[in-house]
C-alpha atoms as a PDB file:
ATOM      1  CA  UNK A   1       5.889   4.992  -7.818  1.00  0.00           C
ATOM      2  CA  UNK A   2       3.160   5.569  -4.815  1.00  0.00           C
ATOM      3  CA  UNK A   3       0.834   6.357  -7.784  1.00  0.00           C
ATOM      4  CA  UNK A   4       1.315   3.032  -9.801  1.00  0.00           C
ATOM      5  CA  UNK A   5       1.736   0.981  -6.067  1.00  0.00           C
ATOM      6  CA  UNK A   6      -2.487   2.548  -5.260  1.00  0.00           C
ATOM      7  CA  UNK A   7      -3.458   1.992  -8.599  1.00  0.00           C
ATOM      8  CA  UNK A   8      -2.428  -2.078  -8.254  1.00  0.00           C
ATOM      9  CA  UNK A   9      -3.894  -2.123  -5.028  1.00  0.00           C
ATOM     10  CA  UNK A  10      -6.756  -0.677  -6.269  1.00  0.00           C
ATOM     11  CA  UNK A  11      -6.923  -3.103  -9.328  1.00  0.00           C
ATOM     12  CA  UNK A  12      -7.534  -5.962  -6.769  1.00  0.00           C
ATOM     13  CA  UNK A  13      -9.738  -4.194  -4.821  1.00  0.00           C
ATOM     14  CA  UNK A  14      -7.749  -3.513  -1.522  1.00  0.00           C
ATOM     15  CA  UNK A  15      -8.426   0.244  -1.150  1.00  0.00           C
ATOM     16  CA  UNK A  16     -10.159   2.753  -3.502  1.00  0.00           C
ATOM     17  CA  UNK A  17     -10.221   6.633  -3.465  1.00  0.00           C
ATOM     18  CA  UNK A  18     -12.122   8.949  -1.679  1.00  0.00           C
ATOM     19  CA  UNK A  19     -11.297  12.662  -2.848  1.00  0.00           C
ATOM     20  CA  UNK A  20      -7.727  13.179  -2.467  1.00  0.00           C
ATOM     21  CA  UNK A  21      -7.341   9.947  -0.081  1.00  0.00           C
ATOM     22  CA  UNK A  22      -7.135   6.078  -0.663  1.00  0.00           C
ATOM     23  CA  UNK A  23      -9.083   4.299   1.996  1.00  0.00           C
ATOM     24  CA  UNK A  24      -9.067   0.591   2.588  1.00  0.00           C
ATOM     25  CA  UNK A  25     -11.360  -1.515   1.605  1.00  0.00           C
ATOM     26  CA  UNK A  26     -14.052  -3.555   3.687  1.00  0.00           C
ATOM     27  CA  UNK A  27     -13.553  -5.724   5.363  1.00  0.00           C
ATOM     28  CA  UNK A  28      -9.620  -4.663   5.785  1.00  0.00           C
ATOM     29  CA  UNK A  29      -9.918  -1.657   7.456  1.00  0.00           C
ATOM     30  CA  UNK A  30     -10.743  -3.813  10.712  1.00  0.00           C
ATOM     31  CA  UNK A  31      -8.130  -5.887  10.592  1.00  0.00           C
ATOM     32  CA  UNK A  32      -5.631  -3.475  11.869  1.00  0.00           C
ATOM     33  CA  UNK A  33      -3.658  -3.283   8.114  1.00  0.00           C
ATOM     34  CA  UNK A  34      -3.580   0.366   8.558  1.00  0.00           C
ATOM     35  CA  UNK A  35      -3.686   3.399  10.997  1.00  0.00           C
ATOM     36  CA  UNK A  36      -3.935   6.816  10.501  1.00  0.00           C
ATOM     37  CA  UNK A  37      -2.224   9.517  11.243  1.00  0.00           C
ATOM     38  CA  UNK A  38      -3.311  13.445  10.860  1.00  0.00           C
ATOM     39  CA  UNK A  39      -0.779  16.285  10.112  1.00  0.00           C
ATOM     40  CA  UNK A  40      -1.377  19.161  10.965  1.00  0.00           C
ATOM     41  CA  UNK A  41       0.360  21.369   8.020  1.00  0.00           C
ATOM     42  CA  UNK A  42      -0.412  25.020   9.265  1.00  0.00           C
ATOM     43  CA  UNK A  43      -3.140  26.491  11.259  1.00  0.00           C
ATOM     44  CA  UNK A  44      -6.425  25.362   9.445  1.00  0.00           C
ATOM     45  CA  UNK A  45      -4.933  22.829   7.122  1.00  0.00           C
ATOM     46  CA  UNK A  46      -5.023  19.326   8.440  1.00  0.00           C
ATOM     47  CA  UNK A  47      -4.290  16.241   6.324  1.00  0.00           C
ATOM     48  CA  UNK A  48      -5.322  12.681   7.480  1.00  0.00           C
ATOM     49  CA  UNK A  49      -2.288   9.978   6.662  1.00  0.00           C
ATOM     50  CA  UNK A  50      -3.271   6.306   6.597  1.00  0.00           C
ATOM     51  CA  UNK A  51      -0.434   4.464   7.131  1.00  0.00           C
ATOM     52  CA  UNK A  52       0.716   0.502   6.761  1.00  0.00           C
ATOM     53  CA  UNK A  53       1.002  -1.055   9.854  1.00  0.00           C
ATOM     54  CA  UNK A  54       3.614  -4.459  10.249  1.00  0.00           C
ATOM     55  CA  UNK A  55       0.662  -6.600  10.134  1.00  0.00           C
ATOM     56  CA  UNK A  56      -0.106  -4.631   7.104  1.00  0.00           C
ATOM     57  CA  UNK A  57       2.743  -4.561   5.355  1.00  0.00           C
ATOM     58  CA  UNK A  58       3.171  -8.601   5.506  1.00  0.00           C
ATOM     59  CA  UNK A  59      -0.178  -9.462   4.390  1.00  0.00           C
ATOM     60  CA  UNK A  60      -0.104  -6.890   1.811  1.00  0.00           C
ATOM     61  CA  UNK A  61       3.072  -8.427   0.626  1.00  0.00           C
ATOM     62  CA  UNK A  62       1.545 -12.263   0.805  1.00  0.00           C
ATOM     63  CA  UNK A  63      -2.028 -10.903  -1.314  1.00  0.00           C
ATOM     64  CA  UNK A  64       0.072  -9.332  -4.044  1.00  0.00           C
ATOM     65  CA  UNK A  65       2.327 -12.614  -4.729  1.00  0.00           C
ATOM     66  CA  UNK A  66      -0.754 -14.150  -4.962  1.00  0.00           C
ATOM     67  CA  UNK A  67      -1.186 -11.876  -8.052  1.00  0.00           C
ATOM     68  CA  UNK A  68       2.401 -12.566  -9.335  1.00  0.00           C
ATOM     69  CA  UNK A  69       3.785  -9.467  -8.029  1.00  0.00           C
ATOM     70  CA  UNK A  70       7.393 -10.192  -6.242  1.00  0.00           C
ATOM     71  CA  UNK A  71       9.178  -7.522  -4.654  1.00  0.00           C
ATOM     72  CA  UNK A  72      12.161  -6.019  -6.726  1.00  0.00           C
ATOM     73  CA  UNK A  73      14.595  -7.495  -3.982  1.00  0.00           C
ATOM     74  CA  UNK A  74      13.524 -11.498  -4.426  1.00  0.00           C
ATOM     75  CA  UNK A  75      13.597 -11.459  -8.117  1.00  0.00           C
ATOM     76  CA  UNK A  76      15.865 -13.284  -9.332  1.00  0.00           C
ATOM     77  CA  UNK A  77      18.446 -11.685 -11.109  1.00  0.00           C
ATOM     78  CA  UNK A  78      19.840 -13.111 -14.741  1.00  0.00           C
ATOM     79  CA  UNK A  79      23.257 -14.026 -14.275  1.00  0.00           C
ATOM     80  CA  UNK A  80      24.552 -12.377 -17.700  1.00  0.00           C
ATOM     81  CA  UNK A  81      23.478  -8.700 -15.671  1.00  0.00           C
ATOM     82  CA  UNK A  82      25.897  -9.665 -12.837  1.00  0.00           C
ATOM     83  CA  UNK A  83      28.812 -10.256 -15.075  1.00  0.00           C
END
């Protein structure tokens, strides 16, 4: 699910990958969307997170509905499932 969720958002052009790392795309990644984080996994192994802030998250969800793509918990929901 991640996979397919960085692919979309790499379809419109809101991040792209950089090794083993999506990175947001200019001119997002001033716009406090994101933060990162870095683990620290054992001595010498460090991994750098980036993360969704609030702010984020919201316009993130407002830029993808622009593209038709509702969250699974506002679609609407045929009544002949319910039954």
């Amino acid at each position: 699910a991640a996979e397919t969720f960085n692919m979309i958002l790499s379809k419109y052009k809101i991040q792209h990958r950089v090794g083993n790392a999506w990175v947001i795309n200019e001119p997002y990644s001033k716009m406090g969307y994101t933060k990162s984080e870095t683990l620290i996994i054992k001595e010498g192994l460090v991994k750098t997170l980036t993360r969704w802030t609030q702010k984020g998250r919201m316009w993130l969800y407002n830029e993808l509905k622009k593209h038709g793509i509702i969250p699974v918990c506002e679609r609407e929901i045929p009544m002949a499932t319910l039954i």
